[in-house]
C-alpha atoms as a PDB file:
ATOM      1  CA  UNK A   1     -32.515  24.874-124.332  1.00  0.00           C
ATOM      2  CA  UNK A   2     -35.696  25.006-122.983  1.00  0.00           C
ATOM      3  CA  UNK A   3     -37.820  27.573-123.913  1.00  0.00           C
ATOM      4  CA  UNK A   4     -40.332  27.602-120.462  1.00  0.00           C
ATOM      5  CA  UNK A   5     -37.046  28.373-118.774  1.00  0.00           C
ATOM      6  CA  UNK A   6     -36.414  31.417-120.829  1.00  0.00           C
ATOM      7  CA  UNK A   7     -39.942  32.528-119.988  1.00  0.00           C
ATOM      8  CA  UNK A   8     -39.414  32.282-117.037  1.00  0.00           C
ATOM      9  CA  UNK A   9     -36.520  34.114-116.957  1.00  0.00           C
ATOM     10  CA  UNK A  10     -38.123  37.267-118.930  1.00  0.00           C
ATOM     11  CA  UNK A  11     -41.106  37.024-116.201  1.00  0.00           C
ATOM     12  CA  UNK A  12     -38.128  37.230-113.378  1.00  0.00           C
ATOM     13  CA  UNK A  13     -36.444  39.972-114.649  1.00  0.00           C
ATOM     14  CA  UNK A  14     -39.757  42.026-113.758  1.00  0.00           C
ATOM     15  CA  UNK A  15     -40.209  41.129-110.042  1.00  0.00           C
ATOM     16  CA  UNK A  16     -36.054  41.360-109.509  1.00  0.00           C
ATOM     17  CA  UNK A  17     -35.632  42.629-105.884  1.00  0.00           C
ATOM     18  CA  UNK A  18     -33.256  45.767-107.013  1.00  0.00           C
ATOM     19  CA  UNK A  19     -33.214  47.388-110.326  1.00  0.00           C
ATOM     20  CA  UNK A  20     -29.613  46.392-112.412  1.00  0.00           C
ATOM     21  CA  UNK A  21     -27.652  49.462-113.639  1.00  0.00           C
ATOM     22  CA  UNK A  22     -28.041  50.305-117.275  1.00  0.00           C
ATOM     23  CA  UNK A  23     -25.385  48.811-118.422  1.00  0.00           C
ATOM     24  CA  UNK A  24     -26.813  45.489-117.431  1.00  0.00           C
ATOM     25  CA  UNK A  25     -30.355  46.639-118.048  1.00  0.00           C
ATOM     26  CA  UNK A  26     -28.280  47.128-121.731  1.00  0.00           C
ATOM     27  CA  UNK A  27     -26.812  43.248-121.230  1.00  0.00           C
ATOM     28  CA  UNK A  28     -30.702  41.769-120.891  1.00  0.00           C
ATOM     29  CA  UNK A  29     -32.103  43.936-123.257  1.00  0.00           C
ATOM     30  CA  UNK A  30     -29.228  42.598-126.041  1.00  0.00           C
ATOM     31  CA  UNK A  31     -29.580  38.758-124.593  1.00  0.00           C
ATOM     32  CA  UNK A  32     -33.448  38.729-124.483  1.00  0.00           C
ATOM     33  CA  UNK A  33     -33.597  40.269-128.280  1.00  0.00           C
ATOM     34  CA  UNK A  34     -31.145  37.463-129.416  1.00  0.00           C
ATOM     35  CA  UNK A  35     -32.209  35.066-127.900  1.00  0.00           C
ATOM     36  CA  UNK A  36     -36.237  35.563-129.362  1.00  0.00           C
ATOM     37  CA  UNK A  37     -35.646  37.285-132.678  1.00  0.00           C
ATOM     38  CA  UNK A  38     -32.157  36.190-133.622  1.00  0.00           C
ATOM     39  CA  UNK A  39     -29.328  38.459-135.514  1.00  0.00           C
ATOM     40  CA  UNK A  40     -30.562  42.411-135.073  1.00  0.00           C
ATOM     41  CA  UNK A  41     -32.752  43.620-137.618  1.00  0.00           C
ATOM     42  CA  UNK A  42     -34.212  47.404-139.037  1.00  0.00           C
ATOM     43  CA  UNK A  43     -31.903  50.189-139.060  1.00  0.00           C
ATOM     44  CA  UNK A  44     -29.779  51.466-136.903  1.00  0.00           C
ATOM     45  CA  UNK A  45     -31.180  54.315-135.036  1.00  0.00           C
ATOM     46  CA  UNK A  46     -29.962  57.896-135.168  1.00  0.00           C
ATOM     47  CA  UNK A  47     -27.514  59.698-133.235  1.00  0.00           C
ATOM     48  CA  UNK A  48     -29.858  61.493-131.173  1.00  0.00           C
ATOM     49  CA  UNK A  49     -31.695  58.548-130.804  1.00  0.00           C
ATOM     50  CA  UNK A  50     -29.134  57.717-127.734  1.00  0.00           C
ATOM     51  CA  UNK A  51     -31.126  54.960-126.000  1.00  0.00           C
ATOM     52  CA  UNK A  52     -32.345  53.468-128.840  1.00  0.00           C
ATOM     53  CA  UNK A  53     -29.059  53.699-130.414  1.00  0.00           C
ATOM     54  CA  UNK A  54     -27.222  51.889-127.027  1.00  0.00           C
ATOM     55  CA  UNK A  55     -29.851  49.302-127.383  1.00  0.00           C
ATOM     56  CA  UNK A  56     -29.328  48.735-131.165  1.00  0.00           C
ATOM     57  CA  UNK A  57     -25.883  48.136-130.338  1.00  0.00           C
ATOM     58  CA  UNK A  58     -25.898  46.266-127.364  1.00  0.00           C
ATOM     59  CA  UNK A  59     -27.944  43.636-129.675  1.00  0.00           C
ATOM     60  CA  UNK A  60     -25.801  44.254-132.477  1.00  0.00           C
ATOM     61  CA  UNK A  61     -22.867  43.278-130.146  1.00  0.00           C
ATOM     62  CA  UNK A  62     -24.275  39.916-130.455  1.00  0.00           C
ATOM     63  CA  UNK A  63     -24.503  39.327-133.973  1.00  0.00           C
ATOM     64  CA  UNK A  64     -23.674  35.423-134.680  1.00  0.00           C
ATOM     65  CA  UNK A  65     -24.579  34.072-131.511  1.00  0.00           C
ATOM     66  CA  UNK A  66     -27.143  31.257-131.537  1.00  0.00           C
ATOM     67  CA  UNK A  67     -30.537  31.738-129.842  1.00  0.00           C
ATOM     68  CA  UNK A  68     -30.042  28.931-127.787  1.00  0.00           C
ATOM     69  CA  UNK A  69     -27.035  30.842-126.489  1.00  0.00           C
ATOM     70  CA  UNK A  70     -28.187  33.922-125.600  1.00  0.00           C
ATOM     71  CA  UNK A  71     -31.195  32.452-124.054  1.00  0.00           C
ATOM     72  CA  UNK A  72     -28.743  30.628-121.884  1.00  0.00           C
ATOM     73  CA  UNK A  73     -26.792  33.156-121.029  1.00  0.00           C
ATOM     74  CA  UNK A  74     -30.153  35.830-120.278  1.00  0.00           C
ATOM     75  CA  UNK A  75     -31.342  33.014-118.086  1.00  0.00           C
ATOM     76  CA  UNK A  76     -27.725  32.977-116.086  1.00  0.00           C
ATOM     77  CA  UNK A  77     -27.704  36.586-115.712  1.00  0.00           C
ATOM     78  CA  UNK A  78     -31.288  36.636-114.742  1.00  0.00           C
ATOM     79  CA  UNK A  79     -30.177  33.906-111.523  1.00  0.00           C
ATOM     80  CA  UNK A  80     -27.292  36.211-110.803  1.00  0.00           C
ATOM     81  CA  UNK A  81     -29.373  39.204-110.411  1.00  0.00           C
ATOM     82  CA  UNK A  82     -31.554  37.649-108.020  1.00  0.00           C
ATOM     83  CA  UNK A  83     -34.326  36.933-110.236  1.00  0.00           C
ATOM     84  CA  UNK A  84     -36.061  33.056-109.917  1.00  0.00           C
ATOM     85  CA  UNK A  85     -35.145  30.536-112.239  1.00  0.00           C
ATOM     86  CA  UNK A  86     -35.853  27.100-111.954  1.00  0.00           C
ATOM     87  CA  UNK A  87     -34.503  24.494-114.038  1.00  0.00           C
END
């Protein structure tokens, strides 16, 4: 995988010409974690906590799944959303 790729796909996701729907926005969130930190980390958030709970487990989702992975798959999502990603 190559890394400048990824970059370049967390730099598209900013300048994307329409905003994805949460669940997606949930999707990228969850990819981009995995795919720069690894398997999720801290504790879970609280109940009340409800977006940083759905984000928690969005990234929890993908517990197990290499970085290289995730990075590819962020970077696939990224091109099907509209964002520019050249590699």
């Amino acid at each position: 995988m190559n890394q400048a790729l990824f970059d370049q796909a967390v730099a598209a996701v900013k300048a994307l010409p329409v905003k994805p729907d949460n669940d997606t926005l949930l999707r990228l969130y969850a990819l981009f974690k995995q795919g720069s930190v690894g398997d999720v980390t801290g504790e879970k958030p609280g109940f009340f906590d409800f977006v940083g709970l759905a984000k928690y487990e969005a990234w929890e989702r993908l517990k197990g799944t290499s970085r290289e992975d995730a990075q590819r798959r962020y970077i696939d999502l990224v091109g099907e959303l509209g964002g520019d990603v050249e590699g």
